[in-house]
N, C-alpha and C. Protein backbone atom coordinates (compact mmCIF):
# COMPACT_ATOMS: atom_id res chain seq x y z
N UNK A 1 0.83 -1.19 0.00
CA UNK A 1 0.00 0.00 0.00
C UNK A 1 0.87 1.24 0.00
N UNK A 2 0.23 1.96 -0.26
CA UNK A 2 1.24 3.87 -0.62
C UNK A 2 0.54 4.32 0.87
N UNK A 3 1.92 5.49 0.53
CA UNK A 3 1.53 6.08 2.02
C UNK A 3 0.02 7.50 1.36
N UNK A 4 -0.36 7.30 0.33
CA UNK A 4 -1.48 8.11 -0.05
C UNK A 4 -2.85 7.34 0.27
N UNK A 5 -2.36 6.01 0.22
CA UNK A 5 -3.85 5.26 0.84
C UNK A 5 -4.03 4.97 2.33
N UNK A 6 -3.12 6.08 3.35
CA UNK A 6 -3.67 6.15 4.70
C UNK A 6 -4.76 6.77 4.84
N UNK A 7 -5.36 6.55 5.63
CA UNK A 7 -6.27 7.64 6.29
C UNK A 7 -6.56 8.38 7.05
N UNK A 8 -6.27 9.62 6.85
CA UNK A 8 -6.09 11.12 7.58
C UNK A 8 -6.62 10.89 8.92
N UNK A 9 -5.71 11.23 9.55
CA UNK A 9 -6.11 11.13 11.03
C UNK A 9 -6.19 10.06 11.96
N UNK A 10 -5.11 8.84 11.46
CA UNK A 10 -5.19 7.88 11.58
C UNK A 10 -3.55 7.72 12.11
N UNK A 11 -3.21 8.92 12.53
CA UNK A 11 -1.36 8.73 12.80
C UNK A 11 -1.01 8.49 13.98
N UNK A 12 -0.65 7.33 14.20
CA UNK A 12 -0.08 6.85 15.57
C UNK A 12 1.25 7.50 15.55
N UNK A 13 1.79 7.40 16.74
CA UNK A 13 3.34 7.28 17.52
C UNK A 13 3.91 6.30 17.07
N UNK A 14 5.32 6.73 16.06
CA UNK A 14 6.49 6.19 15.99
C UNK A 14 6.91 4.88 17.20
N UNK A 15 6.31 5.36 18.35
CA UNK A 15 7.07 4.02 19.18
C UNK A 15 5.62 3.40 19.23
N UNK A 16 4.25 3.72 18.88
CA UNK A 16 3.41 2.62 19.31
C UNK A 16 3.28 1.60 17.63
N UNK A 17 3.72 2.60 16.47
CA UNK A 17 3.81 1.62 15.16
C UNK A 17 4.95 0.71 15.63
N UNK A 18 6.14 1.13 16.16
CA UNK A 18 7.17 0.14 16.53
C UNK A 18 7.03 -0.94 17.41
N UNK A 19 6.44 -0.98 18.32
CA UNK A 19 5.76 -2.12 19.14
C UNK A 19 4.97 -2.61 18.70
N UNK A 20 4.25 -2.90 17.59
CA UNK A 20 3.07 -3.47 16.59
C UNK A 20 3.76 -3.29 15.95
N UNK A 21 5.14 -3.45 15.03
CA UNK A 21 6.24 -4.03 14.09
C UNK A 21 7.02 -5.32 15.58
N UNK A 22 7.08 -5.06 15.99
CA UNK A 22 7.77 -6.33 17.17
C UNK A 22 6.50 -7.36 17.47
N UNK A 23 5.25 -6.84 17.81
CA UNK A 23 4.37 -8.07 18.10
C UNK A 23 4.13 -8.52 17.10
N UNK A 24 4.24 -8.50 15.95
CA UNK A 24 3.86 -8.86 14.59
C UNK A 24 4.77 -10.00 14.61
N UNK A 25 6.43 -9.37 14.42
CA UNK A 25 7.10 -10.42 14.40
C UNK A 25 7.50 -11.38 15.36
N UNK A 26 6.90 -11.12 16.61
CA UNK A 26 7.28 -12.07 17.60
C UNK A 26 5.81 -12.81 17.62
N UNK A 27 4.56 -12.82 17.53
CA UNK A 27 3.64 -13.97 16.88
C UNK A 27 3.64 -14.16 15.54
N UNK A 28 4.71 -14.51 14.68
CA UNK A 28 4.70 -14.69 13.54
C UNK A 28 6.15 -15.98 13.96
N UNK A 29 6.66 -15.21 14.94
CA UNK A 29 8.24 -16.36 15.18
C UNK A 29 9.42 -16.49 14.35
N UNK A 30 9.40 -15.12 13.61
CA UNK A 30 10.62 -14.78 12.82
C UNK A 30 10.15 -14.92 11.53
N UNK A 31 8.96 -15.36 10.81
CA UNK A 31 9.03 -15.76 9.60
C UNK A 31 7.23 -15.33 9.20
N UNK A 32 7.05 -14.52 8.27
CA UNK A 32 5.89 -13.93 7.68
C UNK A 32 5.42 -14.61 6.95
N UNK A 33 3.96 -15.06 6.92
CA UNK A 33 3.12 -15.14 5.88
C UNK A 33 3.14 -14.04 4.68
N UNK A 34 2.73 -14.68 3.85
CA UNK A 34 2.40 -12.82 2.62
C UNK A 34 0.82 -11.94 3.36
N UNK A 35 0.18 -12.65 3.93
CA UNK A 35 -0.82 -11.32 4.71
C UNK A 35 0.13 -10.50 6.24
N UNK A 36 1.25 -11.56 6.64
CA UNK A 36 1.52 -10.94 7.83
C UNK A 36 2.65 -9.90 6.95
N UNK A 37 3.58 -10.06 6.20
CA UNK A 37 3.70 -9.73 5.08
C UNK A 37 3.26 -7.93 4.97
N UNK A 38 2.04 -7.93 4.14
CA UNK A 38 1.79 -6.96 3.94
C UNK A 38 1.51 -6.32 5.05
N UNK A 39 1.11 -6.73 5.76
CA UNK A 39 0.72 -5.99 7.35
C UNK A 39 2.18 -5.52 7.72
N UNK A 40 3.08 -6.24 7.61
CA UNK A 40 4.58 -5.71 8.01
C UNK A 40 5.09 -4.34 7.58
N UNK A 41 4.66 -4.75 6.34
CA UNK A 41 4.91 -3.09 5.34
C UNK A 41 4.09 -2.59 5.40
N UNK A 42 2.64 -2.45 5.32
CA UNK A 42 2.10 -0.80 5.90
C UNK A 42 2.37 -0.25 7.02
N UNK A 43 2.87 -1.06 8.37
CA UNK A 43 3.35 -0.51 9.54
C UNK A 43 4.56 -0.04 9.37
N UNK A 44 5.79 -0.68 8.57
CA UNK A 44 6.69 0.49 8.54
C UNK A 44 6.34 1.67 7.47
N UNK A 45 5.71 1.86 6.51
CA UNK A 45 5.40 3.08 6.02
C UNK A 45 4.72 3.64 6.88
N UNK A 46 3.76 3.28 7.48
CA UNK A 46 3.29 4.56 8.45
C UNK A 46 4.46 4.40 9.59
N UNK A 47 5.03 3.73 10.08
CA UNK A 47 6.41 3.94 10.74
C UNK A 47 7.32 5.43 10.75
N UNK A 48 7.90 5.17 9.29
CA UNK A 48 8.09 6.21 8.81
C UNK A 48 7.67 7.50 8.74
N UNK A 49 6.22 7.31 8.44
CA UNK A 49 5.75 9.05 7.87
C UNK A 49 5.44 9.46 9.63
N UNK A 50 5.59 8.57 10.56
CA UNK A 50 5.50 8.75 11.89
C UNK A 50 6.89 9.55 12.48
N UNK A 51 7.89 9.23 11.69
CA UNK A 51 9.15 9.40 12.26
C UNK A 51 9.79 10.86 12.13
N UNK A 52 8.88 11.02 10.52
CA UNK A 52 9.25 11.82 9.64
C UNK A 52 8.69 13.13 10.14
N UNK A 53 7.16 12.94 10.68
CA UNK A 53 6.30 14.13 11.62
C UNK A 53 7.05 14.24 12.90
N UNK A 54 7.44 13.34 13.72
CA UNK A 54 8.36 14.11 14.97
C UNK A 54 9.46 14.43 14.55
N UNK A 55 10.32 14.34 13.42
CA UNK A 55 11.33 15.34 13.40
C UNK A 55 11.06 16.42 12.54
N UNK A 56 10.19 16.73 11.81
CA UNK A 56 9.73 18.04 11.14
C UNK A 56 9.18 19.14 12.76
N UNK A 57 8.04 18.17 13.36
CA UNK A 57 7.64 18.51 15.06
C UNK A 57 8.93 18.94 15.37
N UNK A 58 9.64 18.79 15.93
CA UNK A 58 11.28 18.85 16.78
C UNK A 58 12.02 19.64 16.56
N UNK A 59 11.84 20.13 14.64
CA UNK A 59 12.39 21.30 14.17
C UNK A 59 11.57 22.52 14.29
């Protein structure tokens, strides 16, 4: 998914996307399905655009 198909107002915290990137992979046990998969990668893109707003915030 693109980070244009989020939905506004839907922006978590950098550390709460990061703890839901760890429970993902720790009930998955190191190794993804293709749905856990895609779930992996929309959490780090919104990861990101998370990371990207507290340091634009910070500046």
């Amino acid at each position: 998914m693109s980070p244009d198909s989020m939905t506004p107002g839907s922006v978590r915290s950098a550390a709460d996307l990061n703890e839901q990137i760890r429970a993902l992979w720790t009930r998955a046990g190191g190794s993804l399905s293709a749905q856990e998969r895609a779930e992996y990668e929309l959490l780090v893109v919104k990861w990101a655009a998370a990371i990207r707003g507290e340091i634009i915030e910070a500046a």
